[in-house]
PDB file of N, CA and C in Angstrom:
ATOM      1  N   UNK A   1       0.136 -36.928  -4.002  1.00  0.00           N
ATOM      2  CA  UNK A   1      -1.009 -36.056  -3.850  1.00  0.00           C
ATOM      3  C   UNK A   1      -0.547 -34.693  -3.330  1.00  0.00           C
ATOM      4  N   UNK A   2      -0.930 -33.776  -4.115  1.00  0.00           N
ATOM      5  CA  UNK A   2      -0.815 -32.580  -3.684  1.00  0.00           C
ATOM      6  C   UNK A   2      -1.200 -31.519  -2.524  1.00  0.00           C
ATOM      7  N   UNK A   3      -0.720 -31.027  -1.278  1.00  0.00           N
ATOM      8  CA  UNK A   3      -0.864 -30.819  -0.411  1.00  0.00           C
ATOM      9  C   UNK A   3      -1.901 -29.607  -0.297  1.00  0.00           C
ATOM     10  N   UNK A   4      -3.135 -29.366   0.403  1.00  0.00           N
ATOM     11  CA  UNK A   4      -3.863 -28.323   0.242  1.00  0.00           C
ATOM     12  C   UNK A   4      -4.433 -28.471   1.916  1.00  0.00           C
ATOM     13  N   UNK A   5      -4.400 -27.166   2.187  1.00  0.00           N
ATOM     14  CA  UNK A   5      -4.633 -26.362   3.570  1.00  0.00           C
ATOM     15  C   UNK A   5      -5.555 -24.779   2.864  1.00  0.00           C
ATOM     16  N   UNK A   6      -6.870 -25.109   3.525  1.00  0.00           N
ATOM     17  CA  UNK A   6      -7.681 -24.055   3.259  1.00  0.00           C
ATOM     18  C   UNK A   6      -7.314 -22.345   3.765  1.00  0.00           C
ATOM     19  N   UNK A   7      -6.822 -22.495   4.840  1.00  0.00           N
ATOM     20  CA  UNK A   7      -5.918 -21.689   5.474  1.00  0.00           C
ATOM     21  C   UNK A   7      -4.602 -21.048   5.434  1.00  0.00           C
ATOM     22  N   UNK A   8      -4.051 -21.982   4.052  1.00  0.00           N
ATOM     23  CA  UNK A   8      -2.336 -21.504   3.438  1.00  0.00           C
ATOM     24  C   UNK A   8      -2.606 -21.207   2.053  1.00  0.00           C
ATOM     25  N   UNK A   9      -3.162 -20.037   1.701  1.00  0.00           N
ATOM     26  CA  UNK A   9      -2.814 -19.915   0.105  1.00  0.00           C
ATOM     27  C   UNK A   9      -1.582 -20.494  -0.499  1.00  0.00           C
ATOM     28  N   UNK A  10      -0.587 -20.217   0.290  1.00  0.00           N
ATOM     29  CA  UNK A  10       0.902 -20.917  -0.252  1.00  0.00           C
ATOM     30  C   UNK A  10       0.905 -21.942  -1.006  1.00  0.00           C
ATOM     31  N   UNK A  11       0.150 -22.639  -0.049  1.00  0.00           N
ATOM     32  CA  UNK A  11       0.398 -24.391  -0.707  1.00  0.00           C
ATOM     33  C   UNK A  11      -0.710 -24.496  -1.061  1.00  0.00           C
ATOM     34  N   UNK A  12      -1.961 -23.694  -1.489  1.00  0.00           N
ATOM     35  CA  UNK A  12      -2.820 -24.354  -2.535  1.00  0.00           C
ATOM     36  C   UNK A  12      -2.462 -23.171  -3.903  1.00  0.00           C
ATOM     37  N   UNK A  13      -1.255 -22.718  -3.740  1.00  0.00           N
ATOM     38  CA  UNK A  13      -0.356 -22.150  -5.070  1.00  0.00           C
ATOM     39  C   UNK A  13      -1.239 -20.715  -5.491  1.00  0.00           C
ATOM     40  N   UNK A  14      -1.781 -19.873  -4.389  1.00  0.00           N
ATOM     41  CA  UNK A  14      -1.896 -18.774  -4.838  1.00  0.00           C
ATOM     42  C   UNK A  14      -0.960 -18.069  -4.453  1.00  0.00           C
ATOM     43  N   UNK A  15      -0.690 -16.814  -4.396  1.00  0.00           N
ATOM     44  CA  UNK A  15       0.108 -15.769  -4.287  1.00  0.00           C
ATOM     45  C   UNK A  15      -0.631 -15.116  -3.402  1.00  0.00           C
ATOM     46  N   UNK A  16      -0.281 -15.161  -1.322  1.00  0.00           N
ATOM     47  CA  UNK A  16      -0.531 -14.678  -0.501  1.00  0.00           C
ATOM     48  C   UNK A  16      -0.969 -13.199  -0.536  1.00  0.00           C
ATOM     49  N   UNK A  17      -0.082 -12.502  -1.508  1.00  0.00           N
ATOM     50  CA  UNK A  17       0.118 -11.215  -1.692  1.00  0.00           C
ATOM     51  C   UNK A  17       0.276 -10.697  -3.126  1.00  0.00           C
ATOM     52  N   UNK A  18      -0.577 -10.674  -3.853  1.00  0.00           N
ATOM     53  CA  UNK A  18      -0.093 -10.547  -5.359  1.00  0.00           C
ATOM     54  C   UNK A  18       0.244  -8.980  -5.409  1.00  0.00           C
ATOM     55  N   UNK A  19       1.415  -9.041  -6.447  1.00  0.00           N
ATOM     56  CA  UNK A  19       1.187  -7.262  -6.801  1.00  0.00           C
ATOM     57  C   UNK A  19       1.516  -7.276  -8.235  1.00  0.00           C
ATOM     58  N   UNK A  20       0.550  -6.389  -8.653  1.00  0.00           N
ATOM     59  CA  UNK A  20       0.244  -5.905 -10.389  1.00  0.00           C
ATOM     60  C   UNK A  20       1.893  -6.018 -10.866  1.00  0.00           C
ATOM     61  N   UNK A  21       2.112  -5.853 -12.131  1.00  0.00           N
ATOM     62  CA  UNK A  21       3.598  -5.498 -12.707  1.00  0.00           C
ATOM     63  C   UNK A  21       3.587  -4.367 -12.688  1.00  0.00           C
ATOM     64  N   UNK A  22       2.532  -3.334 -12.711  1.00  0.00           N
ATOM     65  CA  UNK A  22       2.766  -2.192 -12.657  1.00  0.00           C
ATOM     66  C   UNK A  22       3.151  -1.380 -11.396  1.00  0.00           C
ATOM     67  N   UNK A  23       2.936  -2.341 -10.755  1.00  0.00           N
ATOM     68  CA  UNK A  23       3.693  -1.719  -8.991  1.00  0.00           C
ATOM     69  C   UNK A  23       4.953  -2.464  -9.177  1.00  0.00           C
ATOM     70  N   UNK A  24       5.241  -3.680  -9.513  1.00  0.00           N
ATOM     71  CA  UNK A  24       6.119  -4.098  -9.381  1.00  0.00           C
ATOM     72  C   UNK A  24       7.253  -3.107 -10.460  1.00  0.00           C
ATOM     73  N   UNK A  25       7.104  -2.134 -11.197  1.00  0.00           N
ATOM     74  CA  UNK A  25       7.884  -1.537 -11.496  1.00  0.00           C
ATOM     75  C   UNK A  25       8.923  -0.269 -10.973  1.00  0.00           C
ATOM     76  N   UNK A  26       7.773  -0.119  -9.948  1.00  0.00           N
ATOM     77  CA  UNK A  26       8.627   0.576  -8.730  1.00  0.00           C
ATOM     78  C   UNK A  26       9.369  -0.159  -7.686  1.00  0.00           C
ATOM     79  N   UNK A  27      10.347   0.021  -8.486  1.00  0.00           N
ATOM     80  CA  UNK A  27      11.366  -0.499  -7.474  1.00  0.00           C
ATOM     81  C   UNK A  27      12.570   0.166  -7.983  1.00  0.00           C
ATOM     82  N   UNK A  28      13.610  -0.374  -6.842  1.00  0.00           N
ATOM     83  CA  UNK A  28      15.286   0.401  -7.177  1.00  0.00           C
ATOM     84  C   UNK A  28      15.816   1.495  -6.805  1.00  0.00           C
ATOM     85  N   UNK A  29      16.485   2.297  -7.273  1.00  0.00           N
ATOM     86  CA  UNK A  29      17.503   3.138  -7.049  1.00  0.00           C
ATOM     87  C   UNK A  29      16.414   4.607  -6.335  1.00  0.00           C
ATOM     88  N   UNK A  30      15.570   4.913  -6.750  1.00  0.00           N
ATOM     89  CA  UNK A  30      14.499   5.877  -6.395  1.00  0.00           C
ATOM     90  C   UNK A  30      13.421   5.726  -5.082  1.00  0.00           C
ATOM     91  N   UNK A  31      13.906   6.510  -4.532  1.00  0.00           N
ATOM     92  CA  UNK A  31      12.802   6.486  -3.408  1.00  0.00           C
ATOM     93  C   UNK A  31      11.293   7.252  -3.482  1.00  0.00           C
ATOM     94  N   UNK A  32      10.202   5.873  -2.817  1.00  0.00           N
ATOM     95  CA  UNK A  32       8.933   6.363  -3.137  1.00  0.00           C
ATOM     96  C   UNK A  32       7.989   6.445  -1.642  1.00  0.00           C
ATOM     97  N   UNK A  33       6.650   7.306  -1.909  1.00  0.00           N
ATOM     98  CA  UNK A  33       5.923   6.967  -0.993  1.00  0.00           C
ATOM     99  C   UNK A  33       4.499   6.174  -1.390  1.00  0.00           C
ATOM    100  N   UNK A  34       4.274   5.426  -0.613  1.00  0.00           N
ATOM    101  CA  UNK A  34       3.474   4.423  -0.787  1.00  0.00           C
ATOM    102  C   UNK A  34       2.304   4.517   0.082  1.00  0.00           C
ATOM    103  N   UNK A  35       0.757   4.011  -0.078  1.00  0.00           N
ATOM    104  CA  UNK A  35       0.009   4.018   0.643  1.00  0.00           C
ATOM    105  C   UNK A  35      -0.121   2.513   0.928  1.00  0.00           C
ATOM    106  N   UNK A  36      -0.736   1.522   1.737  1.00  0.00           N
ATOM    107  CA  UNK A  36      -0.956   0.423   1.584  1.00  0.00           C
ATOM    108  C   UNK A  36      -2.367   0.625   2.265  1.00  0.00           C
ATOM    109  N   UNK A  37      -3.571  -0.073   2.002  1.00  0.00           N
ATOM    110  CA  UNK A  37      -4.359  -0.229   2.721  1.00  0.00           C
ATOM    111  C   UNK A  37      -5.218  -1.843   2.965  1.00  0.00           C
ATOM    112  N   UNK A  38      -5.396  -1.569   4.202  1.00  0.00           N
ATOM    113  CA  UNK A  38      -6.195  -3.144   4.481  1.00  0.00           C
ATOM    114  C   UNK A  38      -7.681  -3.075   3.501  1.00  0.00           C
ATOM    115  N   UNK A  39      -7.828  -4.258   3.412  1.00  0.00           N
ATOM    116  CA  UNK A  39      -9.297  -4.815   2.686  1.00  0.00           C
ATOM    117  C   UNK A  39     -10.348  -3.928   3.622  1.00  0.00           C
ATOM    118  N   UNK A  40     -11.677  -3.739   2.792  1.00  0.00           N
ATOM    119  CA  UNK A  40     -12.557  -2.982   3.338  1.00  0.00           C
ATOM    120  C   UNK A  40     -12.556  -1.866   2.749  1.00  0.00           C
ATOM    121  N   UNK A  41     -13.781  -1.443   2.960  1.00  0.00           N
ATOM    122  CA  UNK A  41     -14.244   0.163   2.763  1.00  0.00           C
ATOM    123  C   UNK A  41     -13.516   0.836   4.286  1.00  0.00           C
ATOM    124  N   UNK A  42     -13.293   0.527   5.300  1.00  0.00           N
ATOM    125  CA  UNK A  42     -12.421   1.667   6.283  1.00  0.00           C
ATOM    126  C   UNK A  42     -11.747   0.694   6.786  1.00  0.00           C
ATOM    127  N   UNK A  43     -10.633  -0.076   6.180  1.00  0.00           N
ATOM    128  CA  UNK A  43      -9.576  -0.766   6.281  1.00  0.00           C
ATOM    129  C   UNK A  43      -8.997   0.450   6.424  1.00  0.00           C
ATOM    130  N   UNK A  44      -7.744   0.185   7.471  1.00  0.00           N
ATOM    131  CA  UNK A  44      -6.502   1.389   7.569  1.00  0.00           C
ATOM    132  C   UNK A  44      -5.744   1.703   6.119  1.00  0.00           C
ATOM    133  N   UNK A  45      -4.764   2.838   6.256  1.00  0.00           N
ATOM    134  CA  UNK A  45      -3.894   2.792   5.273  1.00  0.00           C
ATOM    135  C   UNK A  45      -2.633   3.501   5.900  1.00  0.00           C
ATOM    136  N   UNK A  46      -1.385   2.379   5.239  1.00  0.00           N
ATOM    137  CA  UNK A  46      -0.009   3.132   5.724  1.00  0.00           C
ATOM    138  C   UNK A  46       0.271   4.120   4.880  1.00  0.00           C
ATOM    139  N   UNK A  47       0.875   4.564   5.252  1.00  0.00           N
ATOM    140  CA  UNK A  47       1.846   6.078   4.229  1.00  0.00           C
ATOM    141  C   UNK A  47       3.311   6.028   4.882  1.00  0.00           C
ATOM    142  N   UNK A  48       3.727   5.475   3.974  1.00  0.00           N
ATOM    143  CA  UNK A  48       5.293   4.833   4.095  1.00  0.00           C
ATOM    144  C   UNK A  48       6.193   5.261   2.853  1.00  0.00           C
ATOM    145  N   UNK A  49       7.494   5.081   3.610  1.00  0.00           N
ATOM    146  CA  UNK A  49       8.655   5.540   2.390  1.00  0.00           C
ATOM    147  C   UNK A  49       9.287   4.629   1.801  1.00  0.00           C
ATOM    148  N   UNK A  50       9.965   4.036   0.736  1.00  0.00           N
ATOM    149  CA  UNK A  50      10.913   3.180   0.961  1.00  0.00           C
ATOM    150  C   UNK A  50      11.468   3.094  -0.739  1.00  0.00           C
ATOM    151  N   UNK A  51      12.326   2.177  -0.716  1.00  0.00           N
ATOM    152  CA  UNK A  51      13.233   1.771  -2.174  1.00  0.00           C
ATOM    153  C   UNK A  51      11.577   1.111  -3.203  1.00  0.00           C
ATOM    154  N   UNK A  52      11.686  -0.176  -2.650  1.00  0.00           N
ATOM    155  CA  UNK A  52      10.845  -1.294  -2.949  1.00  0.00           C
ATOM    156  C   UNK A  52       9.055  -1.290  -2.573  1.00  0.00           C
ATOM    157  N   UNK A  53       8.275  -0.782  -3.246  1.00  0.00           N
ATOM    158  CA  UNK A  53       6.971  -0.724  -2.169  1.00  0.00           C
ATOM    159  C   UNK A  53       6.176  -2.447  -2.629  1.00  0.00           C
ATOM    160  N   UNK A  54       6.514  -2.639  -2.972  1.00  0.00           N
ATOM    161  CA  UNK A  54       6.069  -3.987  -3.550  1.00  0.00           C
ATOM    162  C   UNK A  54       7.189  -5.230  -2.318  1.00  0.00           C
ATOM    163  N   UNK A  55       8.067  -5.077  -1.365  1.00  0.00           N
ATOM    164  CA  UNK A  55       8.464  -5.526  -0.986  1.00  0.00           C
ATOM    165  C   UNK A  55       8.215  -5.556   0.237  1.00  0.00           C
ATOM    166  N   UNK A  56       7.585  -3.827   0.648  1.00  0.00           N
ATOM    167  CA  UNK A  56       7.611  -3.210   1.779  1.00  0.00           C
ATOM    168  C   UNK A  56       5.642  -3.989   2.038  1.00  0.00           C
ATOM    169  N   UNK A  57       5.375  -4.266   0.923  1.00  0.00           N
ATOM    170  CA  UNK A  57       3.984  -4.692   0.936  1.00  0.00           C
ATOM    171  C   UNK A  57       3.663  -6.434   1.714  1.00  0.00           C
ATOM    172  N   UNK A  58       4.578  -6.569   0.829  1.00  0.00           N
ATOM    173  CA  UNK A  58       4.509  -8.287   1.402  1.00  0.00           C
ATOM    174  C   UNK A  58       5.210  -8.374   2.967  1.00  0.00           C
ATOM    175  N   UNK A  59       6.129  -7.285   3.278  1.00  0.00           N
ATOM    176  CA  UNK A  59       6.428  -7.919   4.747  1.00  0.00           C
ATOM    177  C   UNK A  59       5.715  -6.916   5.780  1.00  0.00           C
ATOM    178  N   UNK A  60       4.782  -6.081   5.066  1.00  0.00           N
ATOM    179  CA  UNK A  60       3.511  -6.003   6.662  1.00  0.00           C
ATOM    180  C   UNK A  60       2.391  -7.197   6.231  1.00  0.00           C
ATOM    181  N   UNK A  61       2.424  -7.382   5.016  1.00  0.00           N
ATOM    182  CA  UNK A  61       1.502  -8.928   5.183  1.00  0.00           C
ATOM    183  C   UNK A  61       1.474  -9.779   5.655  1.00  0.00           C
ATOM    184  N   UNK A  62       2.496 -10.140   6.702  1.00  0.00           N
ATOM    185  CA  UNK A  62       3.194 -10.967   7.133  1.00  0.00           C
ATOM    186  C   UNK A  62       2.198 -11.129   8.773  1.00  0.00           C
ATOM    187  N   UNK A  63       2.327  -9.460   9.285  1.00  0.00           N
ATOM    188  CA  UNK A  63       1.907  -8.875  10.816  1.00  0.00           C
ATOM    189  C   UNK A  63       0.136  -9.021  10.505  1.00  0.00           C
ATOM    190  N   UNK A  64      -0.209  -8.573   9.033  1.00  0.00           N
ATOM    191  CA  UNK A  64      -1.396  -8.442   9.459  1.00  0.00           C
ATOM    192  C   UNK A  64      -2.344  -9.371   9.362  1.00  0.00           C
ATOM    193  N   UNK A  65      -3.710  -9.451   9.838  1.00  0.00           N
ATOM    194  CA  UNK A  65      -4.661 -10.365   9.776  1.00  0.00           C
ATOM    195  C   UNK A  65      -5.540 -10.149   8.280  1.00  0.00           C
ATOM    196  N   UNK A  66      -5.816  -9.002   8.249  1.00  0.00           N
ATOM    197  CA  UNK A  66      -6.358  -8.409   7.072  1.00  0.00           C
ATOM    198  C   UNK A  66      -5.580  -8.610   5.912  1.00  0.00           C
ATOM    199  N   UNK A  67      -6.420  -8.530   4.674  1.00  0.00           N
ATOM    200  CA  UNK A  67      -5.284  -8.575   2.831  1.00  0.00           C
ATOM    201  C   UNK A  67      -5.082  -7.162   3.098  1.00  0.00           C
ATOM    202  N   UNK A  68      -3.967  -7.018   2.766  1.00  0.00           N
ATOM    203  CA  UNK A  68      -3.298  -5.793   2.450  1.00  0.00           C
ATOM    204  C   UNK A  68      -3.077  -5.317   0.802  1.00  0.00           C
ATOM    205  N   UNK A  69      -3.043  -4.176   0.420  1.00  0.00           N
ATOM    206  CA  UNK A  69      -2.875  -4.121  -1.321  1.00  0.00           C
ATOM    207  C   UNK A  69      -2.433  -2.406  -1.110  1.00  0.00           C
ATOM    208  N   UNK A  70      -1.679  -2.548  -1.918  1.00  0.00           N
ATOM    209  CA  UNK A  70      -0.868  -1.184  -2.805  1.00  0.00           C
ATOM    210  C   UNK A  70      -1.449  -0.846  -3.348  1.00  0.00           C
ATOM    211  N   UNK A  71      -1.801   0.664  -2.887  1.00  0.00           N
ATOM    212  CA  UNK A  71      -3.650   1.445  -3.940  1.00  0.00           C
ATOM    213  C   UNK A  71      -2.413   2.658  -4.230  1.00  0.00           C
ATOM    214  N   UNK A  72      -1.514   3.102  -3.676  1.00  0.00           N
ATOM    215  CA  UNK A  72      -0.639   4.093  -4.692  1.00  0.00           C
ATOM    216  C   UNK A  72       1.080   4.095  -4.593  1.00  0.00           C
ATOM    217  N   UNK A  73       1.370   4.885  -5.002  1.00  0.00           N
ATOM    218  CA  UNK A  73       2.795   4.878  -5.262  1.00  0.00           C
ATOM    219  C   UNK A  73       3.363   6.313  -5.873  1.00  0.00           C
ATOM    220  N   UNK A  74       4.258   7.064  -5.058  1.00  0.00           N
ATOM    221  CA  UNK A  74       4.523   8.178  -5.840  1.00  0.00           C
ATOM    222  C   UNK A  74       5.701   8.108  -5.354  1.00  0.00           C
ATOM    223  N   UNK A  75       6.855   8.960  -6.604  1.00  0.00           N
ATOM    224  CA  UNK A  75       8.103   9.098  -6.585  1.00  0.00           C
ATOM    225  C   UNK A  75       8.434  10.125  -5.599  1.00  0.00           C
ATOM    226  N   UNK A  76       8.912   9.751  -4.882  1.00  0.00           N
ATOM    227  CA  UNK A  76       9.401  10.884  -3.669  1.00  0.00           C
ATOM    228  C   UNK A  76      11.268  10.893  -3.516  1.00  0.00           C
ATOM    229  N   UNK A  77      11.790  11.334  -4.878  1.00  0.00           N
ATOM    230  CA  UNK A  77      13.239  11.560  -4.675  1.00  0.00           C
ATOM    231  C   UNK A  77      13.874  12.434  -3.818  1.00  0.00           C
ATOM    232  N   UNK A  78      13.030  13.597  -3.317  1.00  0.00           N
ATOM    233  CA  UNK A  78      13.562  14.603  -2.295  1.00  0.00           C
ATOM    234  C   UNK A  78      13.048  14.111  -0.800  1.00  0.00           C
ATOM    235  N   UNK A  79      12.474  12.857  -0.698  1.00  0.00           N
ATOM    236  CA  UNK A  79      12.055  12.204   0.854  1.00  0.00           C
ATOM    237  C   UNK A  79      11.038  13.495   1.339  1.00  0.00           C
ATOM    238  N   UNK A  80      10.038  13.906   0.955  1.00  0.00           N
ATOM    239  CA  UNK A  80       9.635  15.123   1.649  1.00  0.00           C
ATOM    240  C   UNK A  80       7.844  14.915   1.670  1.00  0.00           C
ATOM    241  N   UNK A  81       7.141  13.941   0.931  1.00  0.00           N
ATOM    242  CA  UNK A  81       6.047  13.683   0.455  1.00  0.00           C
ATOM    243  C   UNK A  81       5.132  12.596   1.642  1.00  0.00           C
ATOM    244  N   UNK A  82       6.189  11.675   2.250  1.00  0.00           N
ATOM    245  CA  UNK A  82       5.758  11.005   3.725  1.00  0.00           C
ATOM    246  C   UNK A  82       5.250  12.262   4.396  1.00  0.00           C
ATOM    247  N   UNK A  83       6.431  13.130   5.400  1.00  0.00           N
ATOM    248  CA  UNK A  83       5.761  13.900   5.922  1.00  0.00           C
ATOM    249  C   UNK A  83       4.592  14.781   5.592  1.00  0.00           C
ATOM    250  N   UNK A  84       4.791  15.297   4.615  1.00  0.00           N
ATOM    251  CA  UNK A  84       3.592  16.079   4.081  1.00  0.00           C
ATOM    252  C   UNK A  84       2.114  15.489   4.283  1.00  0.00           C
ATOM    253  N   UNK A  85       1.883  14.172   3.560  1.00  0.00           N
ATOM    254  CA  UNK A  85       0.885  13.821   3.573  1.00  0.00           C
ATOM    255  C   UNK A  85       0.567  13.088   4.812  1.00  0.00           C
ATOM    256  N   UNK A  86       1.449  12.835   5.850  1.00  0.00           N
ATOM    257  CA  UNK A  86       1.140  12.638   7.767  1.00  0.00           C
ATOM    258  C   UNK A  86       0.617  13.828   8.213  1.00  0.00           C
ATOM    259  N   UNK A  87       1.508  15.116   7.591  1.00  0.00           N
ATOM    260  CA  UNK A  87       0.806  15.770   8.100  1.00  0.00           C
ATOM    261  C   UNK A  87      -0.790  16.212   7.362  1.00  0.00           C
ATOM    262  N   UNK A  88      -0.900  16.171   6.512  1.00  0.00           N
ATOM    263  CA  UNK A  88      -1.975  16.542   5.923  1.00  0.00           C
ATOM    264  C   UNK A  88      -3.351  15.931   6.119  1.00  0.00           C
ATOM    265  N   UNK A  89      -3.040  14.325   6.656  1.00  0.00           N
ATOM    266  CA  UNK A  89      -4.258  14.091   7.189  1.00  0.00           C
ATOM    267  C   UNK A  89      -3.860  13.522   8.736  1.00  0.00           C
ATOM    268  N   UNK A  90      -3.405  14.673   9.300  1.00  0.00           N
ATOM    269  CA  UNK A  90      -3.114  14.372  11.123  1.00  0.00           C
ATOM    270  C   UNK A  90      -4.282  13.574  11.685  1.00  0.00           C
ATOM    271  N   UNK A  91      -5.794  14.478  11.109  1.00  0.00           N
ATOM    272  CA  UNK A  91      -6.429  14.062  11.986  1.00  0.00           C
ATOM    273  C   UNK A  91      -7.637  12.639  12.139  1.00  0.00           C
ATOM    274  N   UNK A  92      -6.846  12.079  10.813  1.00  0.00           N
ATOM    275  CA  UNK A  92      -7.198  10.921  10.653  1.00  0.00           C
ATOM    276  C   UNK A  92      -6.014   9.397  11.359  1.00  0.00           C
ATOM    277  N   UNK A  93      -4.849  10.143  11.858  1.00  0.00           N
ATOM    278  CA  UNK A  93      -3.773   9.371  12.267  1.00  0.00           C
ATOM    279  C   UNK A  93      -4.298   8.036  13.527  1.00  0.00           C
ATOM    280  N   UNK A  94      -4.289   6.887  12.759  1.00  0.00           N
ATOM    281  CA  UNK A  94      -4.214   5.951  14.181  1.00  0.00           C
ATOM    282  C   UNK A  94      -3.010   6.012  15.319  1.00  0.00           C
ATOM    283  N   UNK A  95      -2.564   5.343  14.635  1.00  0.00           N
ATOM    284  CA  UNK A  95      -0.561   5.146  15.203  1.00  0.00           C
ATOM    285  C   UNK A  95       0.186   4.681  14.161  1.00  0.00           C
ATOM    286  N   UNK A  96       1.611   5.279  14.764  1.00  0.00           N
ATOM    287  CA  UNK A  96       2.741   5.287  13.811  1.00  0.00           C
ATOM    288  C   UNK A  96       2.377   5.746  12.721  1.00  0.00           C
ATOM    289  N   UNK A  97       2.158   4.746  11.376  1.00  0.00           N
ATOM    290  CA  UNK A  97       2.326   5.086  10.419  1.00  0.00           C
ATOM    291  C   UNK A  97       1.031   5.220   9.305  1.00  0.00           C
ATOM    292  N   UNK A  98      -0.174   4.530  10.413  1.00  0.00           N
ATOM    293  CA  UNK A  98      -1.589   4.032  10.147  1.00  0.00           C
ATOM    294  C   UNK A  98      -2.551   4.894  10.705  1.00  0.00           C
ATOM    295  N   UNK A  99      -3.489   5.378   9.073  1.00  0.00           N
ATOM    296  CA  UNK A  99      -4.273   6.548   9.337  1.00  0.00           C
ATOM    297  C   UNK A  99      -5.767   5.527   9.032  1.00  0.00           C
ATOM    298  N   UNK A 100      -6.793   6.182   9.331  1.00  0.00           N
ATOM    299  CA  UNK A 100      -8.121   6.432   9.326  1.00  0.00           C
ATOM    300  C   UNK A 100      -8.147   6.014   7.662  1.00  0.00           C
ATOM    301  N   UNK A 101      -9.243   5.207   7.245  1.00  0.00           N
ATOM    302  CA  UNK A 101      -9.541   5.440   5.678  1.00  0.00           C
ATOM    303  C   UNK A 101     -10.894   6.577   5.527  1.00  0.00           C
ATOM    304  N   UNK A 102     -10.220   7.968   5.956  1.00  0.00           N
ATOM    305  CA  UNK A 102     -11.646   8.445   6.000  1.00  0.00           C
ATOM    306  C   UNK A 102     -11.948   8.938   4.146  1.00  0.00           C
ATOM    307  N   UNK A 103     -13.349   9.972   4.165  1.00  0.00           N
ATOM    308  CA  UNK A 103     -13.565   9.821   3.055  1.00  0.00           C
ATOM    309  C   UNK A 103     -12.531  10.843   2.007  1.00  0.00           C
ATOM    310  N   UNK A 104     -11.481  11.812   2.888  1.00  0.00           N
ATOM    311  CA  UNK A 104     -10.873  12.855   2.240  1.00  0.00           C
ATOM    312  C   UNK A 104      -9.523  11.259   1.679  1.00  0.00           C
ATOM    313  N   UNK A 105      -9.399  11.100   2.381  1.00  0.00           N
ATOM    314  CA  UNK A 105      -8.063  10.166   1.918  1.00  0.00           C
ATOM    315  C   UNK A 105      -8.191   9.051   1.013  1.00  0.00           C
ATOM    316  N   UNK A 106      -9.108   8.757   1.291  1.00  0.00           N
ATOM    317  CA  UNK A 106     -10.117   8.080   0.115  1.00  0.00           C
ATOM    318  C   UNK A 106     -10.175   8.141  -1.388  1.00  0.00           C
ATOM    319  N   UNK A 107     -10.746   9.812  -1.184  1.00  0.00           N
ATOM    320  CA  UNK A 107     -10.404  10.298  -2.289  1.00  0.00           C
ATOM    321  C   UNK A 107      -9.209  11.088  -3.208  1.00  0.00           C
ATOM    322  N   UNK A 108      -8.228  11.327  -1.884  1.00  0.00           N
ATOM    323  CA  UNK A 108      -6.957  11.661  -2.612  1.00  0.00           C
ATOM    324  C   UNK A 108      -6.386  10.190  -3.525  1.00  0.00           C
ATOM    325  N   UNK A 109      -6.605   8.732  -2.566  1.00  0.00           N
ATOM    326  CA  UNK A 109      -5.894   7.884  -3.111  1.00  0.00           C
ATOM    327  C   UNK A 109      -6.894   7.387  -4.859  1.00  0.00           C
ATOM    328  N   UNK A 110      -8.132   8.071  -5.066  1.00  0.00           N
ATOM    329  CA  UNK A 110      -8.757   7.818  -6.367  1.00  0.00           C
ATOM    330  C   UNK A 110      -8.183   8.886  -7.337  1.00  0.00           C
ATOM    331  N   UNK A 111      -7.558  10.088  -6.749  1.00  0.00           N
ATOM    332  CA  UNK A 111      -7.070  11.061  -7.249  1.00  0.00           C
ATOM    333  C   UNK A 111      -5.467  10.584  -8.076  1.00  0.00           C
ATOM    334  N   UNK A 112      -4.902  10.084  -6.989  1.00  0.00           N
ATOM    335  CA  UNK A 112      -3.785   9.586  -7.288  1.00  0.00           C
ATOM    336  C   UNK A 112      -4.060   8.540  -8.171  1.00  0.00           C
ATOM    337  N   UNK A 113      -4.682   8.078  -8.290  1.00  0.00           N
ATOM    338  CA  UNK A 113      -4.955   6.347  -9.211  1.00  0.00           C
ATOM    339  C   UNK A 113      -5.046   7.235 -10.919  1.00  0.00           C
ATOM    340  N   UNK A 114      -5.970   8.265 -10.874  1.00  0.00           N
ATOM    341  CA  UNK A 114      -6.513   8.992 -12.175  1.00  0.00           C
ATOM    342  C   UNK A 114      -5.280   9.380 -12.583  1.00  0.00           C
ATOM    343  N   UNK A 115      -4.666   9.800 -11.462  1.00  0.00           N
ATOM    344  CA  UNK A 115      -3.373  10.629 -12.387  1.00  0.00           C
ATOM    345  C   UNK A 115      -2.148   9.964 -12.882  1.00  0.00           C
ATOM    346  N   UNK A 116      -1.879   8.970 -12.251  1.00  0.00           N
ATOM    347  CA  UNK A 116      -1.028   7.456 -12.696  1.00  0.00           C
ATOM    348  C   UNK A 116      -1.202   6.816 -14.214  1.00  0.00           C
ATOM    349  N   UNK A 117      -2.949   7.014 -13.962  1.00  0.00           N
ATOM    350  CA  UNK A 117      -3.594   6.002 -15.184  1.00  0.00           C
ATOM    351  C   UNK A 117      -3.632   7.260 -16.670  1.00  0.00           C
ATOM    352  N   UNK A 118      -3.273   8.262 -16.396  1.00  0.00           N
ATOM    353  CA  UNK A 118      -2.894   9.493 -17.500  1.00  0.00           C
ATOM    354  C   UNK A 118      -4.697  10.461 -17.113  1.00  0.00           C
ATOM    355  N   UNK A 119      -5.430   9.882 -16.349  1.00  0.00           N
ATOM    356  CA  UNK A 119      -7.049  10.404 -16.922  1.00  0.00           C
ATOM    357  C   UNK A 119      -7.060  11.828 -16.609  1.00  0.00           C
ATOM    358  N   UNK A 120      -6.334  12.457 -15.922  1.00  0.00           N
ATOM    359  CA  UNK A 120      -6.493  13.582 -15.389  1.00  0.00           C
ATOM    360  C   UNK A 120      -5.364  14.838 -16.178  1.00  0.00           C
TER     361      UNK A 120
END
């Protein structure tokens, strides 16, 4: 009999953390910046750097209580696009690396989605 815990997606064989193939294509040799945000309409969101954001996704899933999901992804080969956009919405900053989902950031990350998806 197959083991099921309402409480472990694991072992009732979902995927704790799913991510699209299309995130999963960022990965490798190129460095990106990433937003992650918690579930909810004003769930936080990180703005993080890294190789892998699809990797970097599953191990704050780990810390948090909330679903976490990858709403963008941009190529940041000159490392310069983290800071920018920390600074750009300072005044939404929780801590560290976790800002406010207010409604300007909101809409940059629908901005970013349009322009990914070619609509813009």
């Amino acid at each position: 009999m197959e083991e099921r815990d309402p409480w472990n997606p694991q072992l009732n064989g979902a995927d704790p953390c799913p991510v699209s193939e299309d995130i999963l294509a960022y990965q490798g040799s190129e460095s990106y910046v990433y937003l992650i945000k918690e579930d909810g309409r004003y769930g936080a969101v990180k703005i993080g750097t890294g190789w892998n954001p699809a990797l970097r996704l599953r191990t704050f899933q780990v810390g948090n209580p909330r679903r976490l999901r990858l709403v963008a992804v941009l190529a940041d080969p000159e490392h310069v696009w983290e800071q920018r956009l920390h600074t750009v919405f300072n005044k939404e900053h929780i801590r560290g690396e976790w800002f406010r989902a207010s409604p300007l950031l909101r809409s940059a990350i629908q901005a970013w989605k349009r322009e990914e998806s070619g609509e813009i």
